[in-house]
PDB file of N, CA and C in Angstrom:
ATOM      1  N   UNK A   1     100.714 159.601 119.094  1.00  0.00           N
ATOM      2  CA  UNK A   1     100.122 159.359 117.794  1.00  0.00           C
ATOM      3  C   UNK A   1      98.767 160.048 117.769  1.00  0.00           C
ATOM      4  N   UNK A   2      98.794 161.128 116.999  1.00  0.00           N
ATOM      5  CA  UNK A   2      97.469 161.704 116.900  1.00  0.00           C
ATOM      6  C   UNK A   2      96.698 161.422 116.497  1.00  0.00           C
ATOM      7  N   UNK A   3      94.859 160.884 117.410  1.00  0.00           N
ATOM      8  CA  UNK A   3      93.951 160.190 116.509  1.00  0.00           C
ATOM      9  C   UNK A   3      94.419 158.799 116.335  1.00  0.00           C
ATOM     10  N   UNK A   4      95.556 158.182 116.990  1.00  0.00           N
ATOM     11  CA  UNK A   4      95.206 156.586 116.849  1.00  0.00           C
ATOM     12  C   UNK A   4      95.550 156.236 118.137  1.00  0.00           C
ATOM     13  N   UNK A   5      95.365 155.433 118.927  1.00  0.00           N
ATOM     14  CA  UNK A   5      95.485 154.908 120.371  1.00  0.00           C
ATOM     15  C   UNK A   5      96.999 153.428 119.495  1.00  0.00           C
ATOM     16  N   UNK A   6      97.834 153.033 120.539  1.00  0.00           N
ATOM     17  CA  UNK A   6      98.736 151.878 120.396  1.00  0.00           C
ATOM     18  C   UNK A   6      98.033 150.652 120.104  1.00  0.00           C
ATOM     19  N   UNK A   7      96.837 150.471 121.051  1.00  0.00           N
ATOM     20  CA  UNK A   7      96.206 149.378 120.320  1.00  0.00           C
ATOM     21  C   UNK A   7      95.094 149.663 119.108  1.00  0.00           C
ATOM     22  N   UNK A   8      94.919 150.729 118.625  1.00  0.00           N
ATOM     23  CA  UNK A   8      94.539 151.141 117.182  1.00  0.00           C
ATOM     24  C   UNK A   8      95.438 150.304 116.000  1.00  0.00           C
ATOM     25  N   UNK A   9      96.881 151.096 116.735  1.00  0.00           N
ATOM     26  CA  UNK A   9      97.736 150.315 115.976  1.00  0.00           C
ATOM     27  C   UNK A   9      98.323 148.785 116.078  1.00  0.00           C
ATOM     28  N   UNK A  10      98.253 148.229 116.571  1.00  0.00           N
ATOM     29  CA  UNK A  10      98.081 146.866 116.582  1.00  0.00           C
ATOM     30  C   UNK A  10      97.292 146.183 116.170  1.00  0.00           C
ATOM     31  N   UNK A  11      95.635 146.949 116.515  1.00  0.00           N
ATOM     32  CA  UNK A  11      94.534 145.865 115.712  1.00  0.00           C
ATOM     33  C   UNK A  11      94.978 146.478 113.994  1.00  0.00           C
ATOM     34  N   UNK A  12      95.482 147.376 113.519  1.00  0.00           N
ATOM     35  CA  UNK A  12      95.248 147.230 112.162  1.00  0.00           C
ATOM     36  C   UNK A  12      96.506 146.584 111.662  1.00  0.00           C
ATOM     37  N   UNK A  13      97.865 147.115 112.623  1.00  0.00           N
ATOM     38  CA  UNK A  13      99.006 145.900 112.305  1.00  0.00           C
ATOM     39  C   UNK A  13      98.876 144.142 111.830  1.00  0.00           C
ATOM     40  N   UNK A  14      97.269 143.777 112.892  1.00  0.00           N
ATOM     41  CA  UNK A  14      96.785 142.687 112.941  1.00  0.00           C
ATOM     42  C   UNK A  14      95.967 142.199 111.638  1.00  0.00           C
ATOM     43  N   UNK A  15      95.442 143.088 111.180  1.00  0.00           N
ATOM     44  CA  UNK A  15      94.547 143.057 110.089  1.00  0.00           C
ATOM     45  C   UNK A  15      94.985 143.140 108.735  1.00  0.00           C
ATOM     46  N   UNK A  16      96.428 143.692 108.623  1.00  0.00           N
ATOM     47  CA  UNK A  16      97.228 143.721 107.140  1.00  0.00           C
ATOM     48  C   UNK A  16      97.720 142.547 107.468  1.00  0.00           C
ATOM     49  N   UNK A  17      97.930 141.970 106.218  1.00  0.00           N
ATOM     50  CA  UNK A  17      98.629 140.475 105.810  1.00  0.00           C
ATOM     51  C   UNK A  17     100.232 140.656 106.076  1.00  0.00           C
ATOM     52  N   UNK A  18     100.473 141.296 105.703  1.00  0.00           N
ATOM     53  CA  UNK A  18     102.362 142.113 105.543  1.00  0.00           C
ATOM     54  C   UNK A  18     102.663 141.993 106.852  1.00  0.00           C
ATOM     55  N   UNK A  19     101.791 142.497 107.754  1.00  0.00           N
ATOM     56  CA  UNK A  19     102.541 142.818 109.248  1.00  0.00           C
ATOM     57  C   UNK A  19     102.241 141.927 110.126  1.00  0.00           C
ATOM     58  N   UNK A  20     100.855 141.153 109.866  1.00  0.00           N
ATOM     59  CA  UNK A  20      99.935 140.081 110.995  1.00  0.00           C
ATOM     60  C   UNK A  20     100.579 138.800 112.015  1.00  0.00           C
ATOM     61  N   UNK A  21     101.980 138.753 111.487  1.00  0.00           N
ATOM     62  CA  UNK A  21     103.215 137.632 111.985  1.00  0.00           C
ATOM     63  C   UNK A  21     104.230 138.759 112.707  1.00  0.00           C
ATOM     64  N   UNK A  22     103.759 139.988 112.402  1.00  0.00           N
ATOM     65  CA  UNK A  22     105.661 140.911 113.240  1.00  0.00           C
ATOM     66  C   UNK A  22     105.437 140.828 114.522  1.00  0.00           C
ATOM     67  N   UNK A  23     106.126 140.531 115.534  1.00  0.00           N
ATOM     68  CA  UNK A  23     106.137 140.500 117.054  1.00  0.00           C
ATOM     69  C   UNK A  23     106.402 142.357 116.896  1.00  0.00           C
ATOM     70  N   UNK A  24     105.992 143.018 118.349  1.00  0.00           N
ATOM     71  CA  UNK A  24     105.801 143.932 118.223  1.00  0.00           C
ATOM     72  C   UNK A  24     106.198 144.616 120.152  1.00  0.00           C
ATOM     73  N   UNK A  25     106.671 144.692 120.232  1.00  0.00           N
ATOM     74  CA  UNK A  25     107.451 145.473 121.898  1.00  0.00           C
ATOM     75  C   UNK A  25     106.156 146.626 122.059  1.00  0.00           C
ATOM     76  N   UNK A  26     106.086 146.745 122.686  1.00  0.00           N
ATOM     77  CA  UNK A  26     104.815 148.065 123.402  1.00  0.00           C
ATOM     78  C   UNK A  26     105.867 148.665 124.098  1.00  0.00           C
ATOM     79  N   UNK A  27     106.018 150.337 123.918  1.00  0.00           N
ATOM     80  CA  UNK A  27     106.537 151.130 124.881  1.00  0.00           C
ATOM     81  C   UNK A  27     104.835 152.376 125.454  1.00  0.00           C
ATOM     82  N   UNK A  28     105.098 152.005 127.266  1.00  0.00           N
ATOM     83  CA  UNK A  28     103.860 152.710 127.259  1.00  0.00           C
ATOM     84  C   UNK A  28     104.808 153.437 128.374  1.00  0.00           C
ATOM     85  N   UNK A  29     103.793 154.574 128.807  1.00  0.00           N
ATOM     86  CA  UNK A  29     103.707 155.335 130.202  1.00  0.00           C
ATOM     87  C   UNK A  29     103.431 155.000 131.436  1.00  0.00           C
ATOM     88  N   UNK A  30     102.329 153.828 131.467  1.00  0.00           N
ATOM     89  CA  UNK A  30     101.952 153.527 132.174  1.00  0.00           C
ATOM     90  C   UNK A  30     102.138 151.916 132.617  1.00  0.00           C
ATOM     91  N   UNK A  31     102.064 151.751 134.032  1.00  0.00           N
ATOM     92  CA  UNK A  31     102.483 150.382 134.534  1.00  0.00           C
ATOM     93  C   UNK A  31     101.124 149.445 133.614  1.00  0.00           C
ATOM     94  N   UNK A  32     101.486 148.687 133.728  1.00  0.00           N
ATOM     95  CA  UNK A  32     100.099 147.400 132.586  1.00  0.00           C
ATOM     96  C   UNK A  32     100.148 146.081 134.155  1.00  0.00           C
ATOM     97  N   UNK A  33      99.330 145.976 134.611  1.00  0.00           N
ATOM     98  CA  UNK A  33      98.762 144.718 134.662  1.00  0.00           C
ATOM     99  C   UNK A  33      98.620 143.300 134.056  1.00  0.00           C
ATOM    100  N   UNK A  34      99.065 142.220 134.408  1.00  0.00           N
ATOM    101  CA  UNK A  34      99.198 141.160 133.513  1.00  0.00           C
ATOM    102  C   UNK A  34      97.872 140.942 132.748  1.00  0.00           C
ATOM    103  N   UNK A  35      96.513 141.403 133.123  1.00  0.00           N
ATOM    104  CA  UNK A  35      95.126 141.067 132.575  1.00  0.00           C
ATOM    105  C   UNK A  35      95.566 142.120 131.548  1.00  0.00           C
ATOM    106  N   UNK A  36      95.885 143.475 131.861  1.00  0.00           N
ATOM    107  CA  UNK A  36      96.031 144.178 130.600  1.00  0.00           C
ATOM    108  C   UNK A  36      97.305 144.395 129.713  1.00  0.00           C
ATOM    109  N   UNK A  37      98.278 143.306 130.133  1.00  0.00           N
ATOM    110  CA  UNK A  37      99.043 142.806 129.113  1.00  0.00           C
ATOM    111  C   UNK A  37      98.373 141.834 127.894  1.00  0.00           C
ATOM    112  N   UNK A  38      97.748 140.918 128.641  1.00  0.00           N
ATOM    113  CA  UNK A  38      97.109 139.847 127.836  1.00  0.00           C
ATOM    114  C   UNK A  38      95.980 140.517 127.339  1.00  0.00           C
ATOM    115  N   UNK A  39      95.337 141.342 126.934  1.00  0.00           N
ATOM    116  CA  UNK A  39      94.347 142.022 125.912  1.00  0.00           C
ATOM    117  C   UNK A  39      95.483 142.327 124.857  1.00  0.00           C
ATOM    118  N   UNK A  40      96.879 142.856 125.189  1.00  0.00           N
ATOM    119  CA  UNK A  40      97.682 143.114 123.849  1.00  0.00           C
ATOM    120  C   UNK A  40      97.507 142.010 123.152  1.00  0.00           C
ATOM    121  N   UNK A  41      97.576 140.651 123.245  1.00  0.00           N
ATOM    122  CA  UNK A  41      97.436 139.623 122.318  1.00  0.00           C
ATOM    123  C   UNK A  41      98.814 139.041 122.350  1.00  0.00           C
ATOM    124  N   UNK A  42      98.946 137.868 121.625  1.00  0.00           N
ATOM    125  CA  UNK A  42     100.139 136.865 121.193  1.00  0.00           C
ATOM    126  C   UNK A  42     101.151 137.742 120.129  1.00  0.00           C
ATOM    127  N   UNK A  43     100.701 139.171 119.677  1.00  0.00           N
ATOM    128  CA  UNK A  43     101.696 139.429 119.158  1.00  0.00           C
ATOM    129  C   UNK A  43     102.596 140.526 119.209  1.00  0.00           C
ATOM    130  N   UNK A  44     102.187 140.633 121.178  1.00  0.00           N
ATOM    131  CA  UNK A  44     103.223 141.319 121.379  1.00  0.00           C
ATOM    132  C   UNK A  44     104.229 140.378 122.252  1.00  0.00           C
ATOM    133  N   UNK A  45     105.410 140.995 121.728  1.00  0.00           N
ATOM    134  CA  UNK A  45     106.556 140.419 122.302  1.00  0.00           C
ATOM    135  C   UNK A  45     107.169 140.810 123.688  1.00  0.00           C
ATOM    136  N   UNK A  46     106.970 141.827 123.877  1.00  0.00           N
ATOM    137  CA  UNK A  46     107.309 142.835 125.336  1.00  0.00           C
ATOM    138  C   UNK A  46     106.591 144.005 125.454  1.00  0.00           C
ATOM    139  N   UNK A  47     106.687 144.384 126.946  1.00  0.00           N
ATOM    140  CA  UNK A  47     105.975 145.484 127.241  1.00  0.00           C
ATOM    141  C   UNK A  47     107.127 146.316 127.959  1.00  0.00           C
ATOM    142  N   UNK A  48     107.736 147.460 127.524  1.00  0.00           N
ATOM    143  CA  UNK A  48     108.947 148.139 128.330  1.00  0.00           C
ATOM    144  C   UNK A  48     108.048 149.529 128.761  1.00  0.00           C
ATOM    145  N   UNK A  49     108.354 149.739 129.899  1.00  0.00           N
ATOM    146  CA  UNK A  49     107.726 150.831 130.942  1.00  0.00           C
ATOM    147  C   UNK A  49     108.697 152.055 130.362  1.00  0.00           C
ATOM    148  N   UNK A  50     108.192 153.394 129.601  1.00  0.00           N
ATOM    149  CA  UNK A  50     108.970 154.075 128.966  1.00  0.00           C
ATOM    150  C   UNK A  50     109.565 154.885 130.393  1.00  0.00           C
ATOM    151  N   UNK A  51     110.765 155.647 130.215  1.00  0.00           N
ATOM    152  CA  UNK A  51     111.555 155.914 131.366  1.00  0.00           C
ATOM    153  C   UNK A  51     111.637 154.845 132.854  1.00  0.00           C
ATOM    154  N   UNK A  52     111.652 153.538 132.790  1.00  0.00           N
ATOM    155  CA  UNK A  52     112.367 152.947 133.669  1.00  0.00           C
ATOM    156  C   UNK A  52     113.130 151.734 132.556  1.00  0.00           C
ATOM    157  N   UNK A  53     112.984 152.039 131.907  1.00  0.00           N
ATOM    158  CA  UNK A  53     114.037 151.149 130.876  1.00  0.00           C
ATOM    159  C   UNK A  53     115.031 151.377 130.303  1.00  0.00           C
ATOM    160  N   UNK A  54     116.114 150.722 130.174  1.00  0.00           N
ATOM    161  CA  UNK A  54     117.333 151.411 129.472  1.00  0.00           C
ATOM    162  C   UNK A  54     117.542 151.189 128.246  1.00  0.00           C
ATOM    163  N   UNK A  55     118.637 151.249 127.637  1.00  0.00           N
ATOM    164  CA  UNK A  55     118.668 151.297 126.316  1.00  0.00           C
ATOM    165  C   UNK A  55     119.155 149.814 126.049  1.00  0.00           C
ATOM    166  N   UNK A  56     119.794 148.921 126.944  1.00  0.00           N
ATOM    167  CA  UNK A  56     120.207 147.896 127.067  1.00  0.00           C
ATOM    168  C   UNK A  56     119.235 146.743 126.942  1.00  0.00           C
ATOM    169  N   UNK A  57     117.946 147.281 128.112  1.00  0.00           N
ATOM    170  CA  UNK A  57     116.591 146.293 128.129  1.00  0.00           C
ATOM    171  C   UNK A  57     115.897 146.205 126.817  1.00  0.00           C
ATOM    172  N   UNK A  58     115.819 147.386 126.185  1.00  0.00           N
ATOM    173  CA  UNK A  58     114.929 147.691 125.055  1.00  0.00           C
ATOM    174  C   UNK A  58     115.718 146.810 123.789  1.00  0.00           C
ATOM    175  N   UNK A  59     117.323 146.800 124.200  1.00  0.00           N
ATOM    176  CA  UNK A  59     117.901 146.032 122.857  1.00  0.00           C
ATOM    177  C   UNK A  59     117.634 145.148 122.920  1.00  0.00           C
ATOM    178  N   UNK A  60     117.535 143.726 124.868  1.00  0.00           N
ATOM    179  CA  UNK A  60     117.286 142.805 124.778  1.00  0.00           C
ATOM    180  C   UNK A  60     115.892 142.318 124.470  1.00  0.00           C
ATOM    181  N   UNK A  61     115.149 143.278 124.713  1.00  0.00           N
ATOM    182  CA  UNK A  61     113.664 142.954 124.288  1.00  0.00           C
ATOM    183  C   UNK A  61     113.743 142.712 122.731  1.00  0.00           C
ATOM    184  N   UNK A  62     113.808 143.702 121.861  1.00  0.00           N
ATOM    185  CA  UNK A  62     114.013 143.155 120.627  1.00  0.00           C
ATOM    186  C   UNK A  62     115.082 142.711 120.124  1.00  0.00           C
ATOM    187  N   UNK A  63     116.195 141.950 120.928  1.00  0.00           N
ATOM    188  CA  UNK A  63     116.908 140.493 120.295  1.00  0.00           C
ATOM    189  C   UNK A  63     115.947 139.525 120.384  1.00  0.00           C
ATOM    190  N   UNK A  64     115.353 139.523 121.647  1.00  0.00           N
ATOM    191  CA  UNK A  64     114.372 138.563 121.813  1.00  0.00           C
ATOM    192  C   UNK A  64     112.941 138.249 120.602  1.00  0.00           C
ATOM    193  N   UNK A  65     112.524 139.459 120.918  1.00  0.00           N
ATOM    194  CA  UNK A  65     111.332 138.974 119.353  1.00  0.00           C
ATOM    195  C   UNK A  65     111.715 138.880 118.142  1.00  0.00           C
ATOM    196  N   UNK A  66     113.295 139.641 117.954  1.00  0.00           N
ATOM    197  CA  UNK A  66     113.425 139.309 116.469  1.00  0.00           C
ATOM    198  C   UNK A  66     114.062 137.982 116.599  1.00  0.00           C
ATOM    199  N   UNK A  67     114.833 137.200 117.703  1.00  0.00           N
ATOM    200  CA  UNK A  67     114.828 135.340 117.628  1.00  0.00           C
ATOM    201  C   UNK A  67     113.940 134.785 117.763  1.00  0.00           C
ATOM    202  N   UNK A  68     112.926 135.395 118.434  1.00  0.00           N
ATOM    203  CA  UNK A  68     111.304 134.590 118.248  1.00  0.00           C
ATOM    204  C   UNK A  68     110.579 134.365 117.404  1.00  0.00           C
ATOM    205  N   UNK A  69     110.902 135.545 116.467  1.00  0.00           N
ATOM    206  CA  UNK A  69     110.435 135.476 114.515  1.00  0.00           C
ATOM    207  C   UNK A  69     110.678 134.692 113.830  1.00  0.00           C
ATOM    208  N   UNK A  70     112.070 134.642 114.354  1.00  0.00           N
ATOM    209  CA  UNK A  70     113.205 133.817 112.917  1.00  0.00           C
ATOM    210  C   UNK A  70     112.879 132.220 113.174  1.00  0.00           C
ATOM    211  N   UNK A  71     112.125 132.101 114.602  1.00  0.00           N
ATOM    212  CA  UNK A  71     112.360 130.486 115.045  1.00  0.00           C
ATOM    213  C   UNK A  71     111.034 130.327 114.507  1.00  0.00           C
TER     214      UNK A  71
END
C-alpha cells in the first residue's frame, strides 16, 4: 500500500463509524510477537504469516471472525 502502513489502515478503519465493529485478519511478512500483536488492538481477529499459510488457514481465520461478528 503506497504511503499508508497496515496499521495506518486500521487506525482509520477504527475511526470511521461504518467499519469501527469489522474484525479484521492482518496478513504480514513478518513474524509479530505477542506484545506486537496486542498493539493491533481488539479488532483484529488474526494474524496469518503471509507465505506460511495456506489457503485453508486463511479460510478458517475468517470463518472465525466472521462467527465472531455475527455473535
Amino acid at each position: 500500500m503506497p504511503g499508508m502502513s497496515g496499521l495506518d489502515v486500521l487506525r482509520r478503519a477504527r475511526g470511521d463509524e461504518a467499519l469501527a465493529g469489522m474484525p479484521f485478519i492482518v496478513l504480514s511478512a513478518l513474524y509479530m510477537t505477542k506484545g506486537e500483536r496486542d498493539v493491533l488492538g481488539p479488532g483484529v481477529a488474526g494474524v496469518v504469516r503471509k507465505g506460511d499459510a495456506s489457503a485453508e488457514e486463511l479460510s478458517e481465520q475468517l470463518r472465525r471472525a466472521i462467527k465472531g461478528a455475527a455473535s
